[in-house]
C-alpha atoms as a PDB file:
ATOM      1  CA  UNK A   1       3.758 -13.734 -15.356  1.00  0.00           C
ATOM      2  CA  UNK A   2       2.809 -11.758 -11.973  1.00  0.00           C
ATOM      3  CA  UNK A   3       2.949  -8.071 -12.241  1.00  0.00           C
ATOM      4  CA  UNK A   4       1.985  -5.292 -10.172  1.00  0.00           C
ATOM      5  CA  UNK A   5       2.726  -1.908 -10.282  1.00  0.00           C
ATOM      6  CA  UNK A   6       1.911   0.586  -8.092  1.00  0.00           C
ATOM      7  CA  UNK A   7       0.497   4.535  -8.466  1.00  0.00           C
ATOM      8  CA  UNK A   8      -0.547   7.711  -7.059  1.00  0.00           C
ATOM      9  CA  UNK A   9       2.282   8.816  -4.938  1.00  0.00           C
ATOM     10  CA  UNK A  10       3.608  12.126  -4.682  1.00  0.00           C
ATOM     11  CA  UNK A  11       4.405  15.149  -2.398  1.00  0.00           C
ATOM     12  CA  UNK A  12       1.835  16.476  -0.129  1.00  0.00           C
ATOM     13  CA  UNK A  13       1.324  18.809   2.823  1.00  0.00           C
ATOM     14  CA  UNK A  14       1.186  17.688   6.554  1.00  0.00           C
ATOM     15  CA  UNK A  15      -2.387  16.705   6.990  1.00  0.00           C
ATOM     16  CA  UNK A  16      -3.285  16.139   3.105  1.00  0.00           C
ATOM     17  CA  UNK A  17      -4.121  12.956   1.427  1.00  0.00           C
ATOM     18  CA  UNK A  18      -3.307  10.469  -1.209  1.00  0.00           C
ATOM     19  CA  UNK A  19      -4.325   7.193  -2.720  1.00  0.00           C
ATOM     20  CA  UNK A  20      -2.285   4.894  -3.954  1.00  0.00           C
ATOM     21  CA  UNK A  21      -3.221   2.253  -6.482  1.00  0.00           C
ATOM     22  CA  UNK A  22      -1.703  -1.352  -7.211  1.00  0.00           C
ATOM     23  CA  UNK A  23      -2.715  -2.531 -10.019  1.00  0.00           C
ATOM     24  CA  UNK A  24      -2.107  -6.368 -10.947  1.00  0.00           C
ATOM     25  CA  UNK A  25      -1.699  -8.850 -14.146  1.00  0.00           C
ATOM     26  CA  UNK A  26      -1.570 -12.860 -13.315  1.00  0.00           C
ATOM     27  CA  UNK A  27      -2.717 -13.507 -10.206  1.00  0.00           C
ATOM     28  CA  UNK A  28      -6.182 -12.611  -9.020  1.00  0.00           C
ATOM     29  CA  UNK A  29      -6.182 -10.233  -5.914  1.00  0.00           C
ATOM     30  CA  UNK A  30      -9.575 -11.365  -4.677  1.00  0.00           C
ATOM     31  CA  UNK A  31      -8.284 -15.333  -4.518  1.00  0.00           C
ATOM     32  CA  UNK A  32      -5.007 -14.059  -2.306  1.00  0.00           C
ATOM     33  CA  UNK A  33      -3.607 -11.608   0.806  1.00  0.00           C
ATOM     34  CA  UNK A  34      -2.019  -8.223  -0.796  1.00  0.00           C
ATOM     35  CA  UNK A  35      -0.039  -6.381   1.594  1.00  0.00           C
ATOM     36  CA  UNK A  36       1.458  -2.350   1.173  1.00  0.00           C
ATOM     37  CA  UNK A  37       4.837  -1.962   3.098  1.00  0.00           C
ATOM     38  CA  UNK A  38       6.755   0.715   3.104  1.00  0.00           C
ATOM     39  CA  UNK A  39      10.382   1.827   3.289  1.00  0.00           C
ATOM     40  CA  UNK A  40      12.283   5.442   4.597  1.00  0.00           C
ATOM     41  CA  UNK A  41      16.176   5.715   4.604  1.00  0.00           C
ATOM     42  CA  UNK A  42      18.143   4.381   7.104  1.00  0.00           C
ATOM     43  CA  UNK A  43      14.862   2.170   8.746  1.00  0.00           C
ATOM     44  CA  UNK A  44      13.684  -1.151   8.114  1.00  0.00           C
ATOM     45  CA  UNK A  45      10.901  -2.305   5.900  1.00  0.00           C
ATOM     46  CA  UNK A  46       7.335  -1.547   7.784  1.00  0.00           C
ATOM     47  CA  UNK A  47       4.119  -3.673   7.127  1.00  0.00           C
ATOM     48  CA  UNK A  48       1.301  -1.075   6.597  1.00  0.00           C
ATOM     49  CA  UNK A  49      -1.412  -2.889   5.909  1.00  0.00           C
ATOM     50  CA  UNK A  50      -3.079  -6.155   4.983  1.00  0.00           C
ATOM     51  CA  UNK A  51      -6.286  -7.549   3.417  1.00  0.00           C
ATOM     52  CA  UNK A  52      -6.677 -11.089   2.403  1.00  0.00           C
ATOM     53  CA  UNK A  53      -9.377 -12.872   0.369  1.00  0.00           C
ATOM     54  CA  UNK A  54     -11.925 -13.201   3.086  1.00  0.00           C
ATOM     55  CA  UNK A  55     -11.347  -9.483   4.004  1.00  0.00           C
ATOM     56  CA  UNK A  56      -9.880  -9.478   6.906  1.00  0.00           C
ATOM     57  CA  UNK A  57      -7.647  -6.294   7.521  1.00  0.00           C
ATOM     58  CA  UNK A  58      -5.006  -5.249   9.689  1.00  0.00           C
ATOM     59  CA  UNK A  59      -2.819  -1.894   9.892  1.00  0.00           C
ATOM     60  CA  UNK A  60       0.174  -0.848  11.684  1.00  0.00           C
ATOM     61  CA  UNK A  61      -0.558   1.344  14.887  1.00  0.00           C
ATOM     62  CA  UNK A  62       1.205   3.977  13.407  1.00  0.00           C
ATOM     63  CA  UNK A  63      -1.400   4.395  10.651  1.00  0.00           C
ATOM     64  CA  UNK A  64      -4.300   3.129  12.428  1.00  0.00           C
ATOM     65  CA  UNK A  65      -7.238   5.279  11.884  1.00  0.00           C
ATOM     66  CA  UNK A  66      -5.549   7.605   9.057  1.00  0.00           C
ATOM     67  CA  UNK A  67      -5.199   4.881   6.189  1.00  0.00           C
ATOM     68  CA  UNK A  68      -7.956   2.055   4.739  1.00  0.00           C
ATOM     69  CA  UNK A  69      -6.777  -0.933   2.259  1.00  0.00           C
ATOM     70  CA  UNK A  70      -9.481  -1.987   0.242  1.00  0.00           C
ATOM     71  CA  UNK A  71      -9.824  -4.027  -3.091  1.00  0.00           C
ATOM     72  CA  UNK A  72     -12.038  -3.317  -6.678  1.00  0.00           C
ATOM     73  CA  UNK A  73     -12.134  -7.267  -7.458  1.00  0.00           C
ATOM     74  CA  UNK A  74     -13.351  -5.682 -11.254  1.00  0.00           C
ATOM     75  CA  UNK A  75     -10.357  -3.982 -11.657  1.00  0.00           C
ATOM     76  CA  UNK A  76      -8.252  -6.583  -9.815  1.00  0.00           C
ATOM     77  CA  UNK A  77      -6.748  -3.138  -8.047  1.00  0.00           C
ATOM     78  CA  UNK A  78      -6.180  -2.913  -4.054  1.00  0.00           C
ATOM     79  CA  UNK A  79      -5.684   0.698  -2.803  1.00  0.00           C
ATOM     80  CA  UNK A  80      -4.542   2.253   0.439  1.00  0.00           C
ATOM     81  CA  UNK A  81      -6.330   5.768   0.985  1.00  0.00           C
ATOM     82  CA  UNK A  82      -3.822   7.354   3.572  1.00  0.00           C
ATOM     83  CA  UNK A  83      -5.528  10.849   5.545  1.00  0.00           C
ATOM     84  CA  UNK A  84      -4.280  13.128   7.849  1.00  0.00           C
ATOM     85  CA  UNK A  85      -0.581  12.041   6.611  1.00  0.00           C
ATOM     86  CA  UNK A  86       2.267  13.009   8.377  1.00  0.00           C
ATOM     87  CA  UNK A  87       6.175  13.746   7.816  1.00  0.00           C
ATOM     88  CA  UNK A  88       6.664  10.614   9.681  1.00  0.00           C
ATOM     89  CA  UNK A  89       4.504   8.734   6.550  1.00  0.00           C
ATOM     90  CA  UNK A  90       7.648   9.881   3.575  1.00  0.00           C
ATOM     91  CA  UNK A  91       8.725   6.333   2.131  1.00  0.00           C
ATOM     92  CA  UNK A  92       8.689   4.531  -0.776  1.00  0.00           C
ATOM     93  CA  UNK A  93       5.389   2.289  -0.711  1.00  0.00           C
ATOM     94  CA  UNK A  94       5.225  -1.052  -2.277  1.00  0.00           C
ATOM     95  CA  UNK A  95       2.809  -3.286  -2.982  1.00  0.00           C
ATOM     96  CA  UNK A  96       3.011  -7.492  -2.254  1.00  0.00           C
ATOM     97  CA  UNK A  97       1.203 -10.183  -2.890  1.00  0.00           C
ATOM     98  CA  UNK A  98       0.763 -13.912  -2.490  1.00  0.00           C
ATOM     99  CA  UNK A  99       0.803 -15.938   0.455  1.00  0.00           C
ATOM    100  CA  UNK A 100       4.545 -16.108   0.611  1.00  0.00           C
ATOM    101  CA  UNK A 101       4.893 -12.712  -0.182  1.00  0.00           C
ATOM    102  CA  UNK A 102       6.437 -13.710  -2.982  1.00  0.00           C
ATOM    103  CA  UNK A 103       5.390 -10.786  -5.572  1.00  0.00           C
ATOM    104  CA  UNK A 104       6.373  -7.608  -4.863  1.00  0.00           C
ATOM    105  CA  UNK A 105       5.787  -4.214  -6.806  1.00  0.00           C
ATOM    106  CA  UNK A 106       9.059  -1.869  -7.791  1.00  0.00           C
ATOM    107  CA  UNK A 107       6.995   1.160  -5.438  1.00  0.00           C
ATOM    108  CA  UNK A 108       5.872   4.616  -5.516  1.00  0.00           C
ATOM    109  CA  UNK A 109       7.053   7.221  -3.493  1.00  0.00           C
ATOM    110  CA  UNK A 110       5.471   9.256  -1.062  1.00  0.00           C
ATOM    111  CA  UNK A 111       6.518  12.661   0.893  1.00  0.00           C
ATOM    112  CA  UNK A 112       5.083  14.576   3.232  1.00  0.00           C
ATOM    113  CA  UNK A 113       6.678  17.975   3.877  1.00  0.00           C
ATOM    114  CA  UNK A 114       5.532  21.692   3.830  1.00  0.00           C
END
């Protein structure tokens, strides 16, 4: 059965960092696109970022130059390193996969606040 669960969120200061971790069991993350949306009260579900099995990336503008998605095919792990985070970044992150989106992770939660 697909799994993933996602890790290293927690509260930082404006213009700190974090890196969170998904982690996955039955499907291989190198063979498929993962995705990392997140999700803030009272606003709608944002795509993040993407990377798919040929590598091809894409981010949202609003984290476009502050966060990478990358992918440890070993560890069958895809992380999102997010810098210079902002208030604007607080939200529960979660982790899909599959190329219907089909899997999704239960998410970690990140805040940003002095």
């Amino acid at each position: 059965q697909v799994q993933l669960v996602e890790s290293g969120g927690g509260l930082v200061q404006p213009g700190g960092s974090l890196r969170l971790s998904c982690a996955a069991s039955g499907i291989i993350f190198s063979f498929t696109t993962v995705r990392w949306y997140r999700q803030a009260p009272g606003k709608e579900r944002e795509l993040v970022a993407v990377i798919t099995s040929i590598n091809y990336t894409y981010y949202a503008d609003s984290v476009t130059g502050r966060f990478t998605i990358s992918r440890d095919n070993a560890k069958n792990t895809v992380y999102l390193q997010m810098n210079s985070l902002k208030p604007e970044d607080t939200a529960v992150y979660l982790c899909n996969a599959g190329p219907s989106s089909q899997y999704w992770g239960q998410g970690t939660q990140v805040t940003v606040s002095s």
